[in-house]
PDB file of N, CA and C in Angstrom:
ATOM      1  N   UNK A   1     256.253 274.806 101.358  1.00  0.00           N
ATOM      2  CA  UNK A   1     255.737 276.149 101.113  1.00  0.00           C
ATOM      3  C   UNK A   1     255.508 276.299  99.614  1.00  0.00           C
ATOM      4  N   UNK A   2     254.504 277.314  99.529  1.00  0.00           N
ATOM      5  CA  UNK A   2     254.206 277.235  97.950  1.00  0.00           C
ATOM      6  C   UNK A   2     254.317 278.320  97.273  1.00  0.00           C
ATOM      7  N   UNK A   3     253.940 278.934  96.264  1.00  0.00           N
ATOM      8  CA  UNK A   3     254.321 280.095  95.668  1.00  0.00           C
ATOM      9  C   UNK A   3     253.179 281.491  96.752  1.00  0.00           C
ATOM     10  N   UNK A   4     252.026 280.733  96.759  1.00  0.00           N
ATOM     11  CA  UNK A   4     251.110 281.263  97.238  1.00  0.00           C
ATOM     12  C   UNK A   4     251.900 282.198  98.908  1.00  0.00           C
ATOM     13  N   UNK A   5     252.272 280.889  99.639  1.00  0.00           N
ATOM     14  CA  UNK A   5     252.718 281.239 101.237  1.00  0.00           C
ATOM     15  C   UNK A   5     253.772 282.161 100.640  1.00  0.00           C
ATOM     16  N   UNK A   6     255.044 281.985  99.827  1.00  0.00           N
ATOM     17  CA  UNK A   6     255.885 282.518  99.624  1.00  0.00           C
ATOM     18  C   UNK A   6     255.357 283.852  99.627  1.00  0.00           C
ATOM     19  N   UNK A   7     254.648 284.252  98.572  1.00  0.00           N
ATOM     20  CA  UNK A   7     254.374 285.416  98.722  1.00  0.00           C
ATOM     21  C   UNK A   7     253.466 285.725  99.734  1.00  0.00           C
ATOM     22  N   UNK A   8     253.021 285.752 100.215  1.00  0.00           N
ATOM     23  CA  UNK A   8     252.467 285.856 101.680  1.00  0.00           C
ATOM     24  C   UNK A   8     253.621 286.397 102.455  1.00  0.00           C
ATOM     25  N   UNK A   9     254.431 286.033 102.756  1.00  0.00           N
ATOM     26  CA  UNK A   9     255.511 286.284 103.540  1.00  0.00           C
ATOM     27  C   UNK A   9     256.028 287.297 102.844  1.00  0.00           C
ATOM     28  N   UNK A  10     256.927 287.655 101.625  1.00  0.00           N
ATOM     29  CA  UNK A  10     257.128 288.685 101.232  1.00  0.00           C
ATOM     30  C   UNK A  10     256.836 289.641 100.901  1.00  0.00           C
ATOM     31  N   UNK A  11     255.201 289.259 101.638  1.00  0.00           N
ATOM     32  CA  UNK A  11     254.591 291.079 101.690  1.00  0.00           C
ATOM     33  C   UNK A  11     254.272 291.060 102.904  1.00  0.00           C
ATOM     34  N   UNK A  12     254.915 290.516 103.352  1.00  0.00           N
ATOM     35  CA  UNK A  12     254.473 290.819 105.442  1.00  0.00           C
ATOM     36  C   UNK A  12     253.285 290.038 105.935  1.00  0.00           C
ATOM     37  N   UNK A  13     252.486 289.696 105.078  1.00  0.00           N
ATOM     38  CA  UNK A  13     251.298 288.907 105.472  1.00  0.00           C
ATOM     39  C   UNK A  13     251.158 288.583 107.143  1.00  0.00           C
ATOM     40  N   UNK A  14     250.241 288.919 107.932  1.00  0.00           N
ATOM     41  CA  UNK A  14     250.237 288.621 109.137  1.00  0.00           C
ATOM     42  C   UNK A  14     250.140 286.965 109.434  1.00  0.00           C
ATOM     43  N   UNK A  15     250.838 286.719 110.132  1.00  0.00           N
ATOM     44  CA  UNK A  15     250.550 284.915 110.731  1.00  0.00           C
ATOM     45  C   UNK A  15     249.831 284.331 110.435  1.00  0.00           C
ATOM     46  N   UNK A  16     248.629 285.261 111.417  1.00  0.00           N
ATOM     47  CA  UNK A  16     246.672 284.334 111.094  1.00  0.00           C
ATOM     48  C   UNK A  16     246.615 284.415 109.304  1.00  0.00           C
ATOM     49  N   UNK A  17     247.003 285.540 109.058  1.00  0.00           N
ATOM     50  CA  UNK A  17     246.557 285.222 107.064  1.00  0.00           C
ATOM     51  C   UNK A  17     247.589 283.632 106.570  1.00  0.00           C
ATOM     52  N   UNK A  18     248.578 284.064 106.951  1.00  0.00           N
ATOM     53  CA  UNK A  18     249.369 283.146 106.480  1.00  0.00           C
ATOM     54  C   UNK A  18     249.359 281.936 106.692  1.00  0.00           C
ATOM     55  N   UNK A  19     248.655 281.457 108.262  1.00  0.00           N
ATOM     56  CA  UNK A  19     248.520 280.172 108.769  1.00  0.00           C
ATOM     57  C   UNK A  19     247.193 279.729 107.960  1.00  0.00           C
ATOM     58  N   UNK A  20     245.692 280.537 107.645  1.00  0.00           N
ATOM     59  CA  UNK A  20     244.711 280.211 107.223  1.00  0.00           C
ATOM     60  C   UNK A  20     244.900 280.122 105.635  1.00  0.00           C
ATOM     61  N   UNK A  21     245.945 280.595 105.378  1.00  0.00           N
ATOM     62  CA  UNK A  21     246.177 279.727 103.479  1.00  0.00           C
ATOM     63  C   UNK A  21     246.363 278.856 103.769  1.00  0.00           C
ATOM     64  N   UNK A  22     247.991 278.423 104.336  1.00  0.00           N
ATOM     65  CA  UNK A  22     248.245 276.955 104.423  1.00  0.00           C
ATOM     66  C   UNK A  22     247.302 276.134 104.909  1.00  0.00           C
ATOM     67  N   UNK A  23     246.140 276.575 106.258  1.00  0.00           N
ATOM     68  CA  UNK A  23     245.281 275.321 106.081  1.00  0.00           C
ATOM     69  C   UNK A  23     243.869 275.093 104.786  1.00  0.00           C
ATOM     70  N   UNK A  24     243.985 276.477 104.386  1.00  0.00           N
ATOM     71  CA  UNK A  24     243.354 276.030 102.623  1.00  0.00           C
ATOM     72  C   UNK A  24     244.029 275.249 101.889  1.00  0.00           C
ATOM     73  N   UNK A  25     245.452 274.680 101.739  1.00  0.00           N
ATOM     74  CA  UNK A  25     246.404 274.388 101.283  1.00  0.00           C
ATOM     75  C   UNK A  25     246.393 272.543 101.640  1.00  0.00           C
ATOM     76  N   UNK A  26     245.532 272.544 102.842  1.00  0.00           N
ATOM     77  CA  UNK A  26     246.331 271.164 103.193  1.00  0.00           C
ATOM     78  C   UNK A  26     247.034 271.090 104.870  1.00  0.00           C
ATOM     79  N   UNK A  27     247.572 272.070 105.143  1.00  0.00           N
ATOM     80  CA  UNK A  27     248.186 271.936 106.293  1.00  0.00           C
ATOM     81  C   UNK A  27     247.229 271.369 107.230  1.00  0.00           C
ATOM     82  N   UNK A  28     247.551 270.366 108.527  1.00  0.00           N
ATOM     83  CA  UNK A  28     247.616 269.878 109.338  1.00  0.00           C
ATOM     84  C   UNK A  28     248.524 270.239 110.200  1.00  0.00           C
ATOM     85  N   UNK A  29     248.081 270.844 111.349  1.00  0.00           N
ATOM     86  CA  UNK A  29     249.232 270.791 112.757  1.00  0.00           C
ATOM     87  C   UNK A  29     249.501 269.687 113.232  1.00  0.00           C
ATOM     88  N   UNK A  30     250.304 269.397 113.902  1.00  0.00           N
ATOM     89  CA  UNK A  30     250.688 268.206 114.708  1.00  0.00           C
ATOM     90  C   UNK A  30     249.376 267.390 115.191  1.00  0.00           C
ATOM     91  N   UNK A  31     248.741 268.553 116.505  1.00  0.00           N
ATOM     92  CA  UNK A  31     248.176 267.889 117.249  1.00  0.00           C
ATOM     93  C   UNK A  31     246.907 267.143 116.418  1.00  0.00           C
ATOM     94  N   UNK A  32     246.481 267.574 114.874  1.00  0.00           N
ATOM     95  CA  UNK A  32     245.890 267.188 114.327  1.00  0.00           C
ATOM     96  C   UNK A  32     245.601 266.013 113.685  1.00  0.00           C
ATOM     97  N   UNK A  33     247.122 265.928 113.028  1.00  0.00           N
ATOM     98  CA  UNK A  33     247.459 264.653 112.396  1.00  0.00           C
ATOM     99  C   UNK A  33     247.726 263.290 113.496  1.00  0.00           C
ATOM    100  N   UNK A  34     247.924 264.183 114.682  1.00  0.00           N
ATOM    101  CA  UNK A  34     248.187 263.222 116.101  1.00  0.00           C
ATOM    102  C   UNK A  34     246.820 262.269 116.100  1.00  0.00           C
ATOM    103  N   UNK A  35     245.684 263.275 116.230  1.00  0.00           N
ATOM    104  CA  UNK A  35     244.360 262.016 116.331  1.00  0.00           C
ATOM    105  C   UNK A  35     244.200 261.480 115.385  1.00  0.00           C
ATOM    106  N   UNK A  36     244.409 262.136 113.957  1.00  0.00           N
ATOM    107  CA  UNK A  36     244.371 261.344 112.534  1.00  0.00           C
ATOM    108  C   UNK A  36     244.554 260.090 113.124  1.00  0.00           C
ATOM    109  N   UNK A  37     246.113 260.100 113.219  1.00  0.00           N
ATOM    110  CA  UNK A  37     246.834 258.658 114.128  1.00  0.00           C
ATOM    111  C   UNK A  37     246.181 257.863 114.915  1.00  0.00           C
ATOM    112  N   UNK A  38     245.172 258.350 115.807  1.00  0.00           N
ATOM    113  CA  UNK A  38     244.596 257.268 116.821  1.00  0.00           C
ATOM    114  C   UNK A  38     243.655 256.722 115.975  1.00  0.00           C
ATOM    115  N   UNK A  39     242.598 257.643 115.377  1.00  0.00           N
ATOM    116  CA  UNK A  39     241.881 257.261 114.639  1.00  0.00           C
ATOM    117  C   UNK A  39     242.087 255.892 113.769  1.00  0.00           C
ATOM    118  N   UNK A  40     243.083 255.863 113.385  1.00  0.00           N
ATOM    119  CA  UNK A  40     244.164 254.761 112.547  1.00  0.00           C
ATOM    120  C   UNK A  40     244.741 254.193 113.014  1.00  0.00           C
ATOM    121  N   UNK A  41     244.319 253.864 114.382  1.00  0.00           N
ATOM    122  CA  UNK A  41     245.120 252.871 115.292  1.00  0.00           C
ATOM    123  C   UNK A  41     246.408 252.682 115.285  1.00  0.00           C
ATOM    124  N   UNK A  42     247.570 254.155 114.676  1.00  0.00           N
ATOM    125  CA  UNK A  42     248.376 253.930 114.849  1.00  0.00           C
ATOM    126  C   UNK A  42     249.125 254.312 116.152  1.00  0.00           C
ATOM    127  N   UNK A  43     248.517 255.146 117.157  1.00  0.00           N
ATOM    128  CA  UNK A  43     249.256 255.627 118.236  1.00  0.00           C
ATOM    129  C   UNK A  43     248.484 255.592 119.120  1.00  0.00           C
ATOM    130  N   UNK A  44     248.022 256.210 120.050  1.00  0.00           N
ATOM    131  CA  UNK A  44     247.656 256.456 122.032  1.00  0.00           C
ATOM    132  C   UNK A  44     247.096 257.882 121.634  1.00  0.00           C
ATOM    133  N   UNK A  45     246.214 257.728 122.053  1.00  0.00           N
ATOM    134  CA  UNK A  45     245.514 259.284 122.512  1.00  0.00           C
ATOM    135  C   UNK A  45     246.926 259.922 123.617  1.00  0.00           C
ATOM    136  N   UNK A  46     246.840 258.959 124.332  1.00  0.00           N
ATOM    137  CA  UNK A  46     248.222 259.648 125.032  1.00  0.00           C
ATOM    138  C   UNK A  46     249.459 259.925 124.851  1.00  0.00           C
ATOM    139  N   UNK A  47     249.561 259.423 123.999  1.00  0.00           N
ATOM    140  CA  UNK A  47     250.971 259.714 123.395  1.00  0.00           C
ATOM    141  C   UNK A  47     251.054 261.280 122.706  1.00  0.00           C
ATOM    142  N   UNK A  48     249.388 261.216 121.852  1.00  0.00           N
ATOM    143  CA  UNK A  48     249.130 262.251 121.271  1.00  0.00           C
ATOM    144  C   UNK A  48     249.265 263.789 122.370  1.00  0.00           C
ATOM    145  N   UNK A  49     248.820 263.647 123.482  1.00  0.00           N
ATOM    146  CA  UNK A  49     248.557 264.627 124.331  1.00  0.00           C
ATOM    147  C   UNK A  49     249.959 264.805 124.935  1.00  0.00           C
ATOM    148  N   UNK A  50     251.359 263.703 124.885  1.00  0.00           N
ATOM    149  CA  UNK A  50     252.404 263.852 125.678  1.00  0.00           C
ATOM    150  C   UNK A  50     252.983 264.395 124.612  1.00  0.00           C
ATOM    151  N   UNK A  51     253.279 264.731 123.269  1.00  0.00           N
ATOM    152  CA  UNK A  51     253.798 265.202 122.375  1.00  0.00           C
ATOM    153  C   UNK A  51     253.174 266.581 122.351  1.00  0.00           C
ATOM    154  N   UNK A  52     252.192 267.026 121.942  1.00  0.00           N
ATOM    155  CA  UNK A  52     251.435 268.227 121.757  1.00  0.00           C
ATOM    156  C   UNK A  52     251.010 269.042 122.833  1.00  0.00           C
ATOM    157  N   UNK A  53     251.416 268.757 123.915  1.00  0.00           N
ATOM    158  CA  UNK A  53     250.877 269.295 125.455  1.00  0.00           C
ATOM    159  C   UNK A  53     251.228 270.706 125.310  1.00  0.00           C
ATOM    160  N   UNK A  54     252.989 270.520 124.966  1.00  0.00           N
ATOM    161  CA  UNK A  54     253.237 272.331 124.519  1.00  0.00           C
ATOM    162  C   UNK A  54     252.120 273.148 124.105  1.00  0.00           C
ATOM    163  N   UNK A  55     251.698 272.907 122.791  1.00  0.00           N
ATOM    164  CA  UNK A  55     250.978 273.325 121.885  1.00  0.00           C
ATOM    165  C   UNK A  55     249.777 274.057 122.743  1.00  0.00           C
ATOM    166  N   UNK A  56     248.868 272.722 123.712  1.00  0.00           N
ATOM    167  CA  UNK A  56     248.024 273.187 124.316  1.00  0.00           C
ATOM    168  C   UNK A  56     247.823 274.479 125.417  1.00  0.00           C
ATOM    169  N   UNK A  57     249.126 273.996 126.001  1.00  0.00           N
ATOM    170  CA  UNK A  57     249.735 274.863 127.329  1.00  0.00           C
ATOM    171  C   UNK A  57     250.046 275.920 126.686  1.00  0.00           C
ATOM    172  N   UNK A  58     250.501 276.498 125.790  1.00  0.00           N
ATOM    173  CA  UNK A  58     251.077 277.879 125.098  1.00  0.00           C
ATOM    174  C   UNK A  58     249.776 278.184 124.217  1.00  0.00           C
ATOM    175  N   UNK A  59     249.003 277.654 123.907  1.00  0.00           N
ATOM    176  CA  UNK A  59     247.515 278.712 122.942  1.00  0.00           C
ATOM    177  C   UNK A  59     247.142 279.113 123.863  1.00  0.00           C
ATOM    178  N   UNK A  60     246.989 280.568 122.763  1.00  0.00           N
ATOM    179  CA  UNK A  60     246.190 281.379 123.316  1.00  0.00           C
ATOM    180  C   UNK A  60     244.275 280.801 123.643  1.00  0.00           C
ATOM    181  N   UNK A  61     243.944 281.069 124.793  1.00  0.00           N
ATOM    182  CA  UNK A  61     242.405 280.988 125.220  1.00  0.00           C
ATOM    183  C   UNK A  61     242.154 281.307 123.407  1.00  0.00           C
ATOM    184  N   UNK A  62     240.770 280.269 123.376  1.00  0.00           N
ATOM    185  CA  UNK A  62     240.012 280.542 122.820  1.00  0.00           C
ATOM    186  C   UNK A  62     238.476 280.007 122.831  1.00  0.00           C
ATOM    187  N   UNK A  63     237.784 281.082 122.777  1.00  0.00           N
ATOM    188  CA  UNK A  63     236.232 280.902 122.909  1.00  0.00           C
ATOM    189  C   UNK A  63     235.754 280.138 121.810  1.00  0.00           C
ATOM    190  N   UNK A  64     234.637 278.639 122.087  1.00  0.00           N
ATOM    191  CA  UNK A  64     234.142 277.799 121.448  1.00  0.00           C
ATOM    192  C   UNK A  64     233.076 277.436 121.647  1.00  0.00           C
ATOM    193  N   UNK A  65     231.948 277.446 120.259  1.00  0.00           N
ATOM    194  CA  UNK A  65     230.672 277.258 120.654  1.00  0.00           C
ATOM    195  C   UNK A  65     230.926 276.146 119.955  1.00  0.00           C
ATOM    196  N   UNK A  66     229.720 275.239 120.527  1.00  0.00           N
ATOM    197  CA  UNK A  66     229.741 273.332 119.971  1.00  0.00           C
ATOM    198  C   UNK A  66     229.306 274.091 118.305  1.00  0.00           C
ATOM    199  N   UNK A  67     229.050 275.072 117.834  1.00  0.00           N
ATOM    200  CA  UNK A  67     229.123 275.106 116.200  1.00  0.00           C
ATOM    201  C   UNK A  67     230.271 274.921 115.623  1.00  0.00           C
ATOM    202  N   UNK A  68     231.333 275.995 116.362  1.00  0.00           N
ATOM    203  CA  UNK A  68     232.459 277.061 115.866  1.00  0.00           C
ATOM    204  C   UNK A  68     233.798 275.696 116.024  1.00  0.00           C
ATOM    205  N   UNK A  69     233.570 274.886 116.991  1.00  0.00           N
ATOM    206  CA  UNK A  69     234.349 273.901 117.853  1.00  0.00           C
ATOM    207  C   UNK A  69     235.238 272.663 116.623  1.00  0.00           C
ATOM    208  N   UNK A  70     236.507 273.098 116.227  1.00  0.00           N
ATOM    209  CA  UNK A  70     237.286 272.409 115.482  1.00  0.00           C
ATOM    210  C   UNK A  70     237.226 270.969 115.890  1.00  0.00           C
ATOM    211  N   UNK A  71     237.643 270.433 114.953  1.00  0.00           N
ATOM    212  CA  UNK A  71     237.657 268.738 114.550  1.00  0.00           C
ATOM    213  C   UNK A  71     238.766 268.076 115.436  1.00  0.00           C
ATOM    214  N   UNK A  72     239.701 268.939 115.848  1.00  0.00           N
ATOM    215  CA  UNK A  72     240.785 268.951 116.817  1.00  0.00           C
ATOM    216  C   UNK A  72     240.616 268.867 118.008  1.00  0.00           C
ATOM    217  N   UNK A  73     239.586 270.188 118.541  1.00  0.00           N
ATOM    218  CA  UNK A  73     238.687 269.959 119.773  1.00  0.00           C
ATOM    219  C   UNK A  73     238.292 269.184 120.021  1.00  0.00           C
ATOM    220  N   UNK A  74     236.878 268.230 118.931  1.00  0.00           N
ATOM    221  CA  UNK A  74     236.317 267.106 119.558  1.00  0.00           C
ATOM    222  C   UNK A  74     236.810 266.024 119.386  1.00  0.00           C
ATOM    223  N   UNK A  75     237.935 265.996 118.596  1.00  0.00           N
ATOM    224  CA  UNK A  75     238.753 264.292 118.661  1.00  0.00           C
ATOM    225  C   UNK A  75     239.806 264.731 120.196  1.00  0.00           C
ATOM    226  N   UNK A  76     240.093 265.760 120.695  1.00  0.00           N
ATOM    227  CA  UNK A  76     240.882 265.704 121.979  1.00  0.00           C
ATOM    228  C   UNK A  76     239.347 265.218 123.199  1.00  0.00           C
ATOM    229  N   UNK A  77     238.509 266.044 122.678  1.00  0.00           N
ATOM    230  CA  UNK A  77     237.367 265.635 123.840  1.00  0.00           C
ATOM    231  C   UNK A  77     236.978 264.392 123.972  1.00  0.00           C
ATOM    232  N   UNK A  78     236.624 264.160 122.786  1.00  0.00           N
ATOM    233  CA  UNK A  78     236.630 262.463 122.511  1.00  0.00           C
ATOM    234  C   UNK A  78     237.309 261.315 123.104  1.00  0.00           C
ATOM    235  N   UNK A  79     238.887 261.808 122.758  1.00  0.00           N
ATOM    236  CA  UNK A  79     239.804 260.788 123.162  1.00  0.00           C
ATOM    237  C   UNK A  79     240.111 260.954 124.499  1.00  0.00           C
ATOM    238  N   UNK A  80     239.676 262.567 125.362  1.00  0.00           N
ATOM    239  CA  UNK A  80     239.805 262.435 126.683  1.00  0.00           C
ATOM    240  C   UNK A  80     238.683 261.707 127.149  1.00  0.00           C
ATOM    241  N   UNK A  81     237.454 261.730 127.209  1.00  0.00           N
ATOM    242  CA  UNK A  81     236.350 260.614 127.643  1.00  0.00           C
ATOM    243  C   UNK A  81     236.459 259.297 127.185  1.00  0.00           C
ATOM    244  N   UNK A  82     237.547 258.707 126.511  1.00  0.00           N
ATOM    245  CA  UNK A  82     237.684 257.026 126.070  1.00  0.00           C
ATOM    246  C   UNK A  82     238.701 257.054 127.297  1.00  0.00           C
ATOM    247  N   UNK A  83     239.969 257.749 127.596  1.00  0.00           N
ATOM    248  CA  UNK A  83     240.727 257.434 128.216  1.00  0.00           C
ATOM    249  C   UNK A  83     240.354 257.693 129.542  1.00  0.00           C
ATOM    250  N   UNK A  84     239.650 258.396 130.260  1.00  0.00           N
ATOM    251  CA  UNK A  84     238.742 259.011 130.966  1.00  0.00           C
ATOM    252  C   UNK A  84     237.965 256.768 131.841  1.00  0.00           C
ATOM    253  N   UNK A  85     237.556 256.481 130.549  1.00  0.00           N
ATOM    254  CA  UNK A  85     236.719 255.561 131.238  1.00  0.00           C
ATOM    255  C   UNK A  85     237.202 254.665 131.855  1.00  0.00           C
TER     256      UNK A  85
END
């Protein structure tokens, strides 16, 4: 955490503000750095999806146009149509 988040938090800063510094910041979620990983041949798409499944199963719905559609999205879409074949 940085001076920035710090204060964020000690003025109440709502979540979404607070989560969208840290990813100005650098942050990576799990499931993110998870495909990093495949990408880098260090792990399994599946492994990635048996670790982060929580993650998936507990977000909230969210609406995605192929513009709007995170880097997260299409490396899970991705890696579901390799494993898929």
């Amino acid at each position: 955490i940085d001076s920035e988040l710090r204060q964020m938090v000690l003025e109440n800063c709502s979540s979404g503000e607070i989560c969208a510094a840290a990813r100005r910041n650098g942050l990576r979620v799990l499931s993110e750095d998870g495909w990093r990983l495949v990408r880098a041949g260090v792990t399994t798409p599946e492994e990635v999806l048996r670790v982060t499944k929580d993650q998936v199963v507990n977000a909230p719905p969210q609406e995605t146009s192929p513009a709007t559609e995170t880097a997260d999205a299409r490396s899970a879409r991705k890696a579901h149509a390799l494993v898929s074949v």
